[in-house]
C-alpha atoms as a PDB file:
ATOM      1  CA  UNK A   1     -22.191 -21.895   5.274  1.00  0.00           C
ATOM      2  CA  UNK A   2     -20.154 -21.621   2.223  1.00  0.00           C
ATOM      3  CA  UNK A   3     -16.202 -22.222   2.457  1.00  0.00           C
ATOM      4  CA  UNK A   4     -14.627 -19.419   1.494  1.00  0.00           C
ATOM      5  CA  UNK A   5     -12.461 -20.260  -1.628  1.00  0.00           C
ATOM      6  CA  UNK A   6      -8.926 -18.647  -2.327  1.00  0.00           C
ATOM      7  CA  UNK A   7      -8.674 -18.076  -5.970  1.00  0.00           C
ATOM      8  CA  UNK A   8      -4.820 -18.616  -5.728  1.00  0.00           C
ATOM      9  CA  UNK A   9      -5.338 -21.943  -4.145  1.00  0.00           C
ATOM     10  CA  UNK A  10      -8.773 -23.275  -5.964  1.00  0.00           C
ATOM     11  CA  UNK A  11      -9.693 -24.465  -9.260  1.00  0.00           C
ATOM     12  CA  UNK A  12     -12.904 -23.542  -7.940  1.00  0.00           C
ATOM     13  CA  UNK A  13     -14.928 -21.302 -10.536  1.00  0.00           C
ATOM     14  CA  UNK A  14     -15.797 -17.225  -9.267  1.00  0.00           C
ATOM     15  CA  UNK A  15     -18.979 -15.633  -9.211  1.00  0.00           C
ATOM     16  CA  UNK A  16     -20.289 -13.905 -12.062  1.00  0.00           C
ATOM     17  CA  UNK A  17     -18.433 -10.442 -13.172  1.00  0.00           C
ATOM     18  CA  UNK A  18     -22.057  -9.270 -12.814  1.00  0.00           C
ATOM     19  CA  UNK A  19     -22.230  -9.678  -8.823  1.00  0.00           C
ATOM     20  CA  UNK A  20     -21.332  -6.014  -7.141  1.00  0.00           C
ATOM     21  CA  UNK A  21     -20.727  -7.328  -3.485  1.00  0.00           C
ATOM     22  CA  UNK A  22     -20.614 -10.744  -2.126  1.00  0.00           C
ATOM     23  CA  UNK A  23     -20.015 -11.569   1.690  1.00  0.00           C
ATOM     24  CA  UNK A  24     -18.876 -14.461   2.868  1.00  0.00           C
ATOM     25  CA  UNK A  25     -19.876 -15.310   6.671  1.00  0.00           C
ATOM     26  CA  UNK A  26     -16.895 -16.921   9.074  1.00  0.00           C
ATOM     27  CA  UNK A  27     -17.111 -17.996  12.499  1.00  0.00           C
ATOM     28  CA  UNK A  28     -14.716 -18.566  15.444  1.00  0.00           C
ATOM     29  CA  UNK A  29     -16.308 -21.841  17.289  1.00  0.00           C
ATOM     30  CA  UNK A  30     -12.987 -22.911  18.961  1.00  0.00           C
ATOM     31  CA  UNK A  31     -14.184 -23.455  22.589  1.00  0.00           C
ATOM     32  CA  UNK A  32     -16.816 -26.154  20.984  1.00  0.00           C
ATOM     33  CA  UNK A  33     -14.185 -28.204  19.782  1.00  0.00           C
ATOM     34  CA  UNK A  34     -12.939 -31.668  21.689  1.00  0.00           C
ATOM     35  CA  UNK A  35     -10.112 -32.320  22.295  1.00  0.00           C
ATOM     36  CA  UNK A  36      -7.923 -33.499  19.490  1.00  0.00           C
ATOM     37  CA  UNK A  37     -11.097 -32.584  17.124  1.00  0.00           C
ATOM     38  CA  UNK A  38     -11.128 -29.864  14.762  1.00  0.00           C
ATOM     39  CA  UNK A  39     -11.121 -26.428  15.917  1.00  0.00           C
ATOM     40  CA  UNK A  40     -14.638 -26.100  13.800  1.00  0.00           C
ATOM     41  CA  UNK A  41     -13.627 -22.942  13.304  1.00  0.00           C
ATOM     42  CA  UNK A  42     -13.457 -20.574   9.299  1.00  0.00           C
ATOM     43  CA  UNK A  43     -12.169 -17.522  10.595  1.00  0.00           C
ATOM     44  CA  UNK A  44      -8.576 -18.433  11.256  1.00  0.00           C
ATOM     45  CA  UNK A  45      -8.522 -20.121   7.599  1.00  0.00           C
ATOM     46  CA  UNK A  46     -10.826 -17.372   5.763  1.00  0.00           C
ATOM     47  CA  UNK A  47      -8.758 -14.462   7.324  1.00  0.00           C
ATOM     48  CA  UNK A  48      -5.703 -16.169   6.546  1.00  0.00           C
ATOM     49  CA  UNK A  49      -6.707 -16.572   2.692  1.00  0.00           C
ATOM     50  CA  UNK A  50      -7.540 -12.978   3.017  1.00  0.00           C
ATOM     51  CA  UNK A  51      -4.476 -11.988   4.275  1.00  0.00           C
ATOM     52  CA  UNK A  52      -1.997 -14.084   1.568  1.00  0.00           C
ATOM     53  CA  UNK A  53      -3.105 -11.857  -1.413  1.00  0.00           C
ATOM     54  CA  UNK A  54      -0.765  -9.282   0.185  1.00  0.00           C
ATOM     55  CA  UNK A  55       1.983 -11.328  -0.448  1.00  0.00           C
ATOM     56  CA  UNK A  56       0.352 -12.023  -4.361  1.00  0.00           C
ATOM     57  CA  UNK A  57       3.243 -10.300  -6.852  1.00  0.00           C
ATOM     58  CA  UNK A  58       0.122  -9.248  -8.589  1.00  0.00           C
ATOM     59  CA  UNK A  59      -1.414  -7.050  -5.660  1.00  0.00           C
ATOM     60  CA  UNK A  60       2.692  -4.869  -5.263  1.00  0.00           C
ATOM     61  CA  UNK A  61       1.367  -1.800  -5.039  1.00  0.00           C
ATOM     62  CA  UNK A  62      -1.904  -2.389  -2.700  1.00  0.00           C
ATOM     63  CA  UNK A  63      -2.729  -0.927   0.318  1.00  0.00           C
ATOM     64  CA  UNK A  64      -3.999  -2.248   3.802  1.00  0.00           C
ATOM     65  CA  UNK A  65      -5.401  -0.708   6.969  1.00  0.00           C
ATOM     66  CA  UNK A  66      -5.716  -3.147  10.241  1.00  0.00           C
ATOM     67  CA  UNK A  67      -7.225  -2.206  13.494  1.00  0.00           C
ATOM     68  CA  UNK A  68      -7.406  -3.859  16.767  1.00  0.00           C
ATOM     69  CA  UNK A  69      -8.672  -1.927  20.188  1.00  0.00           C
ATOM     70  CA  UNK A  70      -6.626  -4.619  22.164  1.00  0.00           C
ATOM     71  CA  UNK A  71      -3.694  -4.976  20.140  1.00  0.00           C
ATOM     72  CA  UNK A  72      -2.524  -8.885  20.213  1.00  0.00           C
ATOM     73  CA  UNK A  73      -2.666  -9.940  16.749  1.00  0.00           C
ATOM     74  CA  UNK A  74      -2.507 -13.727  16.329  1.00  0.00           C
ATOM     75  CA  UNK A  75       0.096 -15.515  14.684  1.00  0.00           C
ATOM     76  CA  UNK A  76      -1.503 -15.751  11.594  1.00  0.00           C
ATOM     77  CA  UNK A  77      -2.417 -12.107  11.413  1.00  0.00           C
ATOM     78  CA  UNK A  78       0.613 -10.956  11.888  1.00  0.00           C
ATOM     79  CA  UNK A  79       2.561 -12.872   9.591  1.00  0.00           C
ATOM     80  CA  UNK A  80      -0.396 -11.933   6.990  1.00  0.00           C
ATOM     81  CA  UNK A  81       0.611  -8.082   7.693  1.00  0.00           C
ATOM     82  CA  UNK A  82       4.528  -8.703   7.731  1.00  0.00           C
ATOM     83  CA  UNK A  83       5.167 -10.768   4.682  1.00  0.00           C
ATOM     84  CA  UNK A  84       2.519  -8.395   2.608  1.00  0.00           C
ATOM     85  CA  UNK A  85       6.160  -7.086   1.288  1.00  0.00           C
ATOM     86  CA  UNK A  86       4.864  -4.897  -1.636  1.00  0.00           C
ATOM     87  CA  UNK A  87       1.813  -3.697  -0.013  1.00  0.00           C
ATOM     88  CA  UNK A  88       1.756  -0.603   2.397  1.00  0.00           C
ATOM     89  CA  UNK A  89      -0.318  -0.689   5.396  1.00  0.00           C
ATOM     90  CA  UNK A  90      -1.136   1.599   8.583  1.00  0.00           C
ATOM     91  CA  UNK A  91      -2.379  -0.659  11.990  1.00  0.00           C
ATOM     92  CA  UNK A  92      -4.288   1.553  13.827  1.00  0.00           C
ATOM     93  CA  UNK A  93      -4.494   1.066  17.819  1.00  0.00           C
ATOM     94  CA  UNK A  94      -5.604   2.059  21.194  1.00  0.00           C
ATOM     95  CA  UNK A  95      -3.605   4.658  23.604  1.00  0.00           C
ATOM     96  CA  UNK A  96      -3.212   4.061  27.004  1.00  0.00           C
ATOM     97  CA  UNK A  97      -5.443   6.958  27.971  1.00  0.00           C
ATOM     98  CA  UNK A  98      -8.097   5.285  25.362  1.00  0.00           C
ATOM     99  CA  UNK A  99      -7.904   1.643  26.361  1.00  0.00           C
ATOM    100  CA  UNK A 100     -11.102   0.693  28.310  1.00  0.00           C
ATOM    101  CA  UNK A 101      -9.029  -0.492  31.605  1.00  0.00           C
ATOM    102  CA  UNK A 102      -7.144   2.569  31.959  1.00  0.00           C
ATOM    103  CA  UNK A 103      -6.597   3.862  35.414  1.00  0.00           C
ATOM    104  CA  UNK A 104      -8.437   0.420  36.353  1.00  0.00           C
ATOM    105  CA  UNK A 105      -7.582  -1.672  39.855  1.00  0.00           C
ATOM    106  CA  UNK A 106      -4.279  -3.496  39.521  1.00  0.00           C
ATOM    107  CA  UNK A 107      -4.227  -6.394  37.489  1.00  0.00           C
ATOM    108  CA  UNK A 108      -6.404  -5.314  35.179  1.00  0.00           C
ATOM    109  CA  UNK A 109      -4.625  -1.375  35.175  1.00  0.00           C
ATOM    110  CA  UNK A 110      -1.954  -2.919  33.982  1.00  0.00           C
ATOM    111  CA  UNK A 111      -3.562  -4.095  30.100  1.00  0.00           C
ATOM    112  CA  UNK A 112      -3.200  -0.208  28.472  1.00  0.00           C
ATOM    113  CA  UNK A 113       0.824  -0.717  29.471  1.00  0.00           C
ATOM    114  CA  UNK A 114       1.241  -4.242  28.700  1.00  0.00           C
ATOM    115  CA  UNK A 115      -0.922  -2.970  25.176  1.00  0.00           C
ATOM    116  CA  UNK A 116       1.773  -1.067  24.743  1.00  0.00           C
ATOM    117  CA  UNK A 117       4.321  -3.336  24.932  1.00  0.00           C
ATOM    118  CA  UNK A 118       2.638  -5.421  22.621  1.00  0.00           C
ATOM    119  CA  UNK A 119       2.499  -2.714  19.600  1.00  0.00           C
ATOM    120  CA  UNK A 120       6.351  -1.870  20.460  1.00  0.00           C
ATOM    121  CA  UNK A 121       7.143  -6.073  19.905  1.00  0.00           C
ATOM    122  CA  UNK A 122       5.276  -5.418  16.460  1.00  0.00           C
ATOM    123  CA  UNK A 123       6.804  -2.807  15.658  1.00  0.00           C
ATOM    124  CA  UNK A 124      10.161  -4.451  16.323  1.00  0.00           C
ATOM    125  CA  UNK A 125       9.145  -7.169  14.395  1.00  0.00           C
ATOM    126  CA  UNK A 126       8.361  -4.675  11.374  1.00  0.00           C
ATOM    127  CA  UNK A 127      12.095  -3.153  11.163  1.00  0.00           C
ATOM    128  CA  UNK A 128      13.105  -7.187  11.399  1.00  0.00           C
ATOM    129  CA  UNK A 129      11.051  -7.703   8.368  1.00  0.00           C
ATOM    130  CA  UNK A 130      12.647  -4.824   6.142  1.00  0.00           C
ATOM    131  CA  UNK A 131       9.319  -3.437   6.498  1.00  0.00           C
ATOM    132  CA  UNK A 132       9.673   0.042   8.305  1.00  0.00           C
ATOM    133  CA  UNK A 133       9.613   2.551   5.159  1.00  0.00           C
ATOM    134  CA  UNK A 134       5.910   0.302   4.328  1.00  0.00           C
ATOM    135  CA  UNK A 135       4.186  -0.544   7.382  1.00  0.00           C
ATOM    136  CA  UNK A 136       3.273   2.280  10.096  1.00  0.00           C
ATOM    137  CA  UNK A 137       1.120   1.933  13.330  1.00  0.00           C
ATOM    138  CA  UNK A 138      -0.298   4.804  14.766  1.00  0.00           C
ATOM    139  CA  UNK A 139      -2.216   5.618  18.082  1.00  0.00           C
ATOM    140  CA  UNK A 140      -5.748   6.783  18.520  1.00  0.00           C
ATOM    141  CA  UNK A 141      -6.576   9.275  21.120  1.00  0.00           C
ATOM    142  CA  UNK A 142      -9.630  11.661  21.930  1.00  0.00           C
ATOM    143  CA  UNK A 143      -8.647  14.798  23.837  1.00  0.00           C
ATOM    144  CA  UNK A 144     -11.877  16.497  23.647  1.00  0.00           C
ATOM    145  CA  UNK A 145     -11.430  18.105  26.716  1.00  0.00           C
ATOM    146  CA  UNK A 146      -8.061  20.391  26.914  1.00  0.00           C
ATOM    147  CA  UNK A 147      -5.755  19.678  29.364  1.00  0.00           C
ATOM    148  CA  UNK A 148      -7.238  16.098  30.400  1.00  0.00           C
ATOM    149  CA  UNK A 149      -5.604  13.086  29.678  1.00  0.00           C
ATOM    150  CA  UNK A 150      -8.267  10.376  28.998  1.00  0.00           C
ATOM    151  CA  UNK A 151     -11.318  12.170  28.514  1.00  0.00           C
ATOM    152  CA  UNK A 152     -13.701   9.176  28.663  1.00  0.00           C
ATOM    153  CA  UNK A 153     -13.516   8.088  25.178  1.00  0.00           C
ATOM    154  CA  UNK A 154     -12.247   4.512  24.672  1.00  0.00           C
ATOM    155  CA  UNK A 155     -11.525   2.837  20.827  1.00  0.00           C
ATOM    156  CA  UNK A 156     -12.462  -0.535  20.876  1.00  0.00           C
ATOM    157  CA  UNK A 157     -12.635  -0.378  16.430  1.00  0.00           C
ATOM    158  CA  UNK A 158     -11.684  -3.459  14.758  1.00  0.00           C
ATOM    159  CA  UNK A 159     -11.120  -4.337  10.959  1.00  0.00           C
ATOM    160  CA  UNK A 160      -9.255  -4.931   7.768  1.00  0.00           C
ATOM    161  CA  UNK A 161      -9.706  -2.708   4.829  1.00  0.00           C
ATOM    162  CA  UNK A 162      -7.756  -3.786   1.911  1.00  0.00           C
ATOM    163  CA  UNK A 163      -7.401  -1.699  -1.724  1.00  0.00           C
ATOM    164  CA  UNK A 164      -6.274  -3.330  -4.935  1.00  0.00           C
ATOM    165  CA  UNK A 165      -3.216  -1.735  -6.650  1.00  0.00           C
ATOM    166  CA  UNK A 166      -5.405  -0.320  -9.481  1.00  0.00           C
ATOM    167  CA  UNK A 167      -8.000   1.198  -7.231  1.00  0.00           C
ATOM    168  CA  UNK A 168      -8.193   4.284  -4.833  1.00  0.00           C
ATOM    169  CA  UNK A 169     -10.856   3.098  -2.389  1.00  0.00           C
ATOM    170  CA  UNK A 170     -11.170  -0.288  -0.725  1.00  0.00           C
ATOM    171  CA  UNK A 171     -12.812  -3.074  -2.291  1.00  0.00           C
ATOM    172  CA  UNK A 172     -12.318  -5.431   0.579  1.00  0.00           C
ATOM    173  CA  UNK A 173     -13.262  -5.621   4.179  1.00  0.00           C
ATOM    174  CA  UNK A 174     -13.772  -7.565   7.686  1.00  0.00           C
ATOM    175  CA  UNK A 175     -16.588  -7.061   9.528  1.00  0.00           C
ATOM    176  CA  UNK A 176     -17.758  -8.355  12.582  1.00  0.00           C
ATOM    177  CA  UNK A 177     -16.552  -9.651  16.191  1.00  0.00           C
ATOM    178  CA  UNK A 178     -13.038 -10.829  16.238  1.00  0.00           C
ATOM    179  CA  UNK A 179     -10.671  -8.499  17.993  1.00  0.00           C
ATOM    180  CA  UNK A 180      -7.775 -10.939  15.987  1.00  0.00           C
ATOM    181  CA  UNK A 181      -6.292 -11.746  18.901  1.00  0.00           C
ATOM    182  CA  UNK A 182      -4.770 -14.672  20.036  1.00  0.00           C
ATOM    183  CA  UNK A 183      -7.590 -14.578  22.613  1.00  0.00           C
ATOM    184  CA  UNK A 184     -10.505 -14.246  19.733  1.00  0.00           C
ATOM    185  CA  UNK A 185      -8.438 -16.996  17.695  1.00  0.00           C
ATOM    186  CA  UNK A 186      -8.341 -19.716  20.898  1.00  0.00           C
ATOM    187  CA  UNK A 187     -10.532 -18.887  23.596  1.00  0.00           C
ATOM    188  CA  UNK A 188     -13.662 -16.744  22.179  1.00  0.00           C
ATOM    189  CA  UNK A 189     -17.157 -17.451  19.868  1.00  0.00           C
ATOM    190  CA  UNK A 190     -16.668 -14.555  16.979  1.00  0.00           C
ATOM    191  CA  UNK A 191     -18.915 -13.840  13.809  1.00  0.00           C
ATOM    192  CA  UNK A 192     -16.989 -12.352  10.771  1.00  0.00           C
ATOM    193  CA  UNK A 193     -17.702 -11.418   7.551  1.00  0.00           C
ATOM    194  CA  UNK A 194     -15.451 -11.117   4.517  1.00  0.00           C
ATOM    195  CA  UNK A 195     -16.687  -8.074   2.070  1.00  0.00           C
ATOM    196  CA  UNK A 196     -16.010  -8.128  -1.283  1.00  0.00           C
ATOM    197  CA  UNK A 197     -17.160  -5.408  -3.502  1.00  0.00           C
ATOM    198  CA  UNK A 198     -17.284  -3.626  -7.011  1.00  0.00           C
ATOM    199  CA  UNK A 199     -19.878  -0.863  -6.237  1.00  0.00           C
ATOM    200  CA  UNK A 200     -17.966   2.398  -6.133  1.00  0.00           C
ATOM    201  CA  UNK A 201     -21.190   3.819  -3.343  1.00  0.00           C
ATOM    202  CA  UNK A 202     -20.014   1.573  -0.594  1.00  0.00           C
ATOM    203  CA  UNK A 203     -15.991   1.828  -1.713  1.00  0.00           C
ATOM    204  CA  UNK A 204     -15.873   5.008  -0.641  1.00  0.00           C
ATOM    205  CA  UNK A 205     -18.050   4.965   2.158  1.00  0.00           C
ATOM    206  CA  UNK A 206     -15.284   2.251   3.489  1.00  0.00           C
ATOM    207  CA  UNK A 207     -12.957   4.853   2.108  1.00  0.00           C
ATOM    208  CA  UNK A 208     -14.110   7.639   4.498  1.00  0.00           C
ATOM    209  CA  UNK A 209     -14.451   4.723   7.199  1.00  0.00           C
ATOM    210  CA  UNK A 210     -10.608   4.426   7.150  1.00  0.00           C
ATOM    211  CA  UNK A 211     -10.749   8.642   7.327  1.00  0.00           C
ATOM    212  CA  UNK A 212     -12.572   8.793  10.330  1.00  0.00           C
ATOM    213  CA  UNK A 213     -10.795   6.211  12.046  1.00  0.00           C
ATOM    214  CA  UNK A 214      -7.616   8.260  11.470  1.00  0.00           C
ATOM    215  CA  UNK A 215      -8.934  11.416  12.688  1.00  0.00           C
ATOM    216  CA  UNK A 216      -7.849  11.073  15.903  1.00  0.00           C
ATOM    217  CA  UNK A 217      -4.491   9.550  15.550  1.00  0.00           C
ATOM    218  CA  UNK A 218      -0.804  10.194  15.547  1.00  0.00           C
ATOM    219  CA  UNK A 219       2.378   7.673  14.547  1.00  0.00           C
ATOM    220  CA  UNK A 220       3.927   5.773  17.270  1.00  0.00           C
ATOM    221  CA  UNK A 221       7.662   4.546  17.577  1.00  0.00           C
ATOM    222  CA  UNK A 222       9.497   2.003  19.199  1.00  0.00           C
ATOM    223  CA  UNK A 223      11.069   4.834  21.211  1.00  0.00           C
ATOM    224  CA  UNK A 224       7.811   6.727  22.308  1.00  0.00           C
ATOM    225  CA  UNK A 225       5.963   3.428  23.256  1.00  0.00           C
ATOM    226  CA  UNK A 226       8.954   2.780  25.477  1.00  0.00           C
ATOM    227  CA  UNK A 227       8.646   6.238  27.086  1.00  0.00           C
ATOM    228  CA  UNK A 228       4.839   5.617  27.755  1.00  0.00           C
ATOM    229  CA  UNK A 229       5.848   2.540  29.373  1.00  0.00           C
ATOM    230  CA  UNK A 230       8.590   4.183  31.453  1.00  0.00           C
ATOM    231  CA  UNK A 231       6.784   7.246  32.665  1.00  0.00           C
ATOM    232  CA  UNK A 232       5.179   5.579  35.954  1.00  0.00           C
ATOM    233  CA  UNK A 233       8.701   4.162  36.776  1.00  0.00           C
ATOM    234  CA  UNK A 234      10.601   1.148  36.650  1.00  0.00           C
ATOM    235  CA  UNK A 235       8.441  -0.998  39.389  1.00  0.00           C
ATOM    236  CA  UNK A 236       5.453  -0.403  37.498  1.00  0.00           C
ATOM    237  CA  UNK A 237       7.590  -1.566  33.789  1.00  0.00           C
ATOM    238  CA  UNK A 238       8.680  -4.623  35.838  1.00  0.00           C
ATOM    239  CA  UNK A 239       5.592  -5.888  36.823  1.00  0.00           C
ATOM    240  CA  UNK A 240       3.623  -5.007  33.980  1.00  0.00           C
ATOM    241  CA  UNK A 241       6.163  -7.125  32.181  1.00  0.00           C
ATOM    242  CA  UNK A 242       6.300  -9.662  34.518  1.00  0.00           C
ATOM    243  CA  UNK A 243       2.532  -9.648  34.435  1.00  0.00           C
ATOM    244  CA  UNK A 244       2.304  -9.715  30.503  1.00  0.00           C
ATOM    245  CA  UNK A 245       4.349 -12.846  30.647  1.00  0.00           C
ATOM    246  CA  UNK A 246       2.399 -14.927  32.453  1.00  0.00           C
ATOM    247  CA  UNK A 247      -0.928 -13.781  30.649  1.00  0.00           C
ATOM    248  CA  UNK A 248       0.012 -12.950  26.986  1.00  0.00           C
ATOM    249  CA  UNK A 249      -1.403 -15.615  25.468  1.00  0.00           C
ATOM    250  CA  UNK A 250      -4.963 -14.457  26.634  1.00  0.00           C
ATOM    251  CA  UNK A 251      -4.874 -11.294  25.992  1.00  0.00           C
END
């Protein structure tokens, strides 16, 4: 498996200006690892890389879309997305209604809450940052059928679609397993690949991938996560909270 090399870090030579799309394969092997040993893992280092040309003074004026079904991002990820200060981005997340445990048995009815607690901490953290006016995270939801509130559909997308400052459709993408969660980052096996790409055909094909993930979608706040929270009472906040304490880091 080749490394894969940050330009802003490497004296390491590019590919040719003749190659149209290159892909570089990561992998999450964490649970192999001994103790003490290496976490023989690329994906934590390669997304990483990926994420620190946001924060480039060359790339002010890019633009960044981030998805997660189960919305946990990892340390590293979300200090990627926060210090990209001259960079705009939307994160794109499940509702309640379209998480795949809602109106599940207790424990596990409590993840689409505790989810939501989750994106409201981010979002905290984004008005912390100076980062409110750039960064915006927004809720997807199917209501296919009128008048029903979680219609069956659940969102489980997950990806990073970044686009250069000079450029209207992305040129780089993450494909693969990793929800990039601190669960995916410590605890699972996850295949990724970085996409890197000149051809205009597939730009905006991962243009009008970003399109239809948005279909369905409308902004959250800090104060309408909150509500959602709320609105099955104050028993039901506590122990969701009480829960998400105890189990955050494996989520």
């Amino acid at each position: 498996m080749a490394p894969l090399v940050n330009p802003a870090k490497s004296n390491a030579s590019l590919p040719s200006k003749s190659s149209v799309t290159l892909v570089y394969p990561l992998s999450q092997l964490a649970p192999f690892a001994a103790a003490g040993q290496d976490s023989l893992s690329t994906e934590t280092i390669g997304v990483g890389y990926v994420l620190d040309i946001l924060a480039e003074p060359a790339f002010k004026g890019g633009k960044w879309v981030f998805t997660a079904g189960y919305f946990n991002p990892s340390a590293g990820v979300k200090r990627g997305l926060l210090y990209g200060k001259s960079t705009t981005g939307t994160v794109i997340t499940a509702s309640a209604e379209a998480n795949g445990f809602f109106n599940a048995p207790n424990p596990s009815g409590y993840l689409p809450d505790a989810y939501m607690i989750l994106a409201r901490r981010f979002l905290e953290d984004i008005q912390r940052h100076g980062m409110g006016n750039a960064i915006k995270l927004v809720e997807w939801r199917h209501n296919g059928v009128p008048g029903v509130v979680g219609d069956g559909w659940t969102y489980h997308a997950k990806g990073i679609w970044i686009t250069a400052p000079d450029s209207k459709y992305p040129s780089l993408t993450l494909i693969g397993s990793s929800n990039f969660t601190r669960r995916s980052d410590q605890l699972d096996l996850e295949s990724t690949c970085v996409v890197v790409t000149k051809d205009p055909a597939l730009q905006q094909n991962l243009a009008k991938e970003i399109d239809n993930l948005k279909k369905y979608t409308s902004e959250s706040t800090i104060e309408s996560l909150n509500k959602l929270v709320a609105q099955h009472g104050w028993r039901r906040a506590m122990a969701v909270r009480m829960w998400l304490a105890f189990v955050g880091n494996k989520l």
